[in-house]
Protein backbone atom coordinates (compact mmCIF):
# COMPACT_ATOMS: atom_id res chain seq x y z
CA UNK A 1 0.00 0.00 0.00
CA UNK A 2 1.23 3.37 -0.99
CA UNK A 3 1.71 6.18 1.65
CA UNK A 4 -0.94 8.55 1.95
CA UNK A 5 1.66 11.27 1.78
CA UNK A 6 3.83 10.45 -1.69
CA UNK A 7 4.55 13.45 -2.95
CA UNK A 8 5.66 12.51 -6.02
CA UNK A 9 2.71 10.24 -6.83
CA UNK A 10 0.42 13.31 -5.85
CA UNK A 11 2.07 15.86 -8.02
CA UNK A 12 2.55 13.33 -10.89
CA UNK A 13 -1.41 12.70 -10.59
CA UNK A 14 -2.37 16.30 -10.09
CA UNK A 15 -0.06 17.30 -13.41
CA UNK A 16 -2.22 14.48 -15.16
CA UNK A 17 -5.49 15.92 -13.93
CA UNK A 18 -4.16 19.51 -15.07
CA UNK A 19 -3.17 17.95 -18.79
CA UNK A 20 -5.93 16.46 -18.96
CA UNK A 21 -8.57 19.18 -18.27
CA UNK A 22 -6.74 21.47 -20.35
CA UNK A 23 -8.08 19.51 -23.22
CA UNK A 24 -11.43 18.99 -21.91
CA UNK A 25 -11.00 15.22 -22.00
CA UNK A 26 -13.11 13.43 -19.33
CA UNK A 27 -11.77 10.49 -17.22
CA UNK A 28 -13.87 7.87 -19.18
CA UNK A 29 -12.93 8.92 -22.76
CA UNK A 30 -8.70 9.51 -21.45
CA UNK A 31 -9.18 5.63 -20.01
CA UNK A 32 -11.31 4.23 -23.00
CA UNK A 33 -8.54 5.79 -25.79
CA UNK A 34 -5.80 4.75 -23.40
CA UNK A 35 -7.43 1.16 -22.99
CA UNK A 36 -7.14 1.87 -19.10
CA UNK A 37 -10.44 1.75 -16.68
CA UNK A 38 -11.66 5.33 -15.22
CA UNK A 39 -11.37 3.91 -11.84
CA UNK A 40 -7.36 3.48 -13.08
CA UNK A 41 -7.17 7.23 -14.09
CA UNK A 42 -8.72 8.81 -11.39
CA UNK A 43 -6.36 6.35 -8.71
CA UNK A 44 -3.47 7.54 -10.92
CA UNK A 45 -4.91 11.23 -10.36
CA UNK A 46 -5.43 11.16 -6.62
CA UNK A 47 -1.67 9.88 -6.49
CA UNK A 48 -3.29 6.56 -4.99
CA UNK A 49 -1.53 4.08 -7.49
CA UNK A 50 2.24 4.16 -9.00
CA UNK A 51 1.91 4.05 -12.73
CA UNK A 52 4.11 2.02 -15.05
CA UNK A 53 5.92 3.41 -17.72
CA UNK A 54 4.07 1.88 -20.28
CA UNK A 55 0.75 3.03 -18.67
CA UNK A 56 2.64 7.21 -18.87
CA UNK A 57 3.16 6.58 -22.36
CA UNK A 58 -0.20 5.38 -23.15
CA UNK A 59 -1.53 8.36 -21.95
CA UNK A 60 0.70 10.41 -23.72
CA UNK A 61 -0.15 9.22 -26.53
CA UNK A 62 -3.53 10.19 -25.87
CA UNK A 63 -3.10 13.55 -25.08
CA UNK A 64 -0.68 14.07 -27.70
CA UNK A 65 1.86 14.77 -25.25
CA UNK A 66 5.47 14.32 -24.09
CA UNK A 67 6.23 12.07 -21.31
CA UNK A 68 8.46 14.62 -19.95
CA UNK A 69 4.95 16.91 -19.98
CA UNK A 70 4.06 15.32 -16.96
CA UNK A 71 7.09 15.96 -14.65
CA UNK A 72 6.66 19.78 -14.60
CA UNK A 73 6.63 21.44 -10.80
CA UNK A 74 8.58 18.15 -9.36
């Protein structure tokens, strides 16, 4: 079980959340275009999971993104 307090999964899932807004893409259609479940995303976006690499670039991908997009404010 993660800590409650992991910064770095917080921040990662918050810059996610921020990314993803700023294209007006909801949880459900980010998860069905990444082929990842809602539930996933928001975890991921509450810092309550650790993502795989292969999971970050999926949702690149998505959002059209660089994986390095999602490190800012670390």
């Amino acid at each position: 079980m993660l800590e409650s307090g992991d910064n770095t999964l917080i921040k990662f899932g918050d810059n996610l959340r921020k990314l993803r807004v700023a294209q007006s893409i909801s949880q459900q259609q980010l998860a069905f275009e990444s082929g990842l479940s809602r539930e996933y995303i928001n975890r991921i976006e509450n810092g309550n999971v650790n993502i795989s690499l292969k999971n970050i670039v999926a949702i690149a991908n998505v959002l059209n993104i660089a994986v390095k997009d999602f490190f800012f404010n670390f």
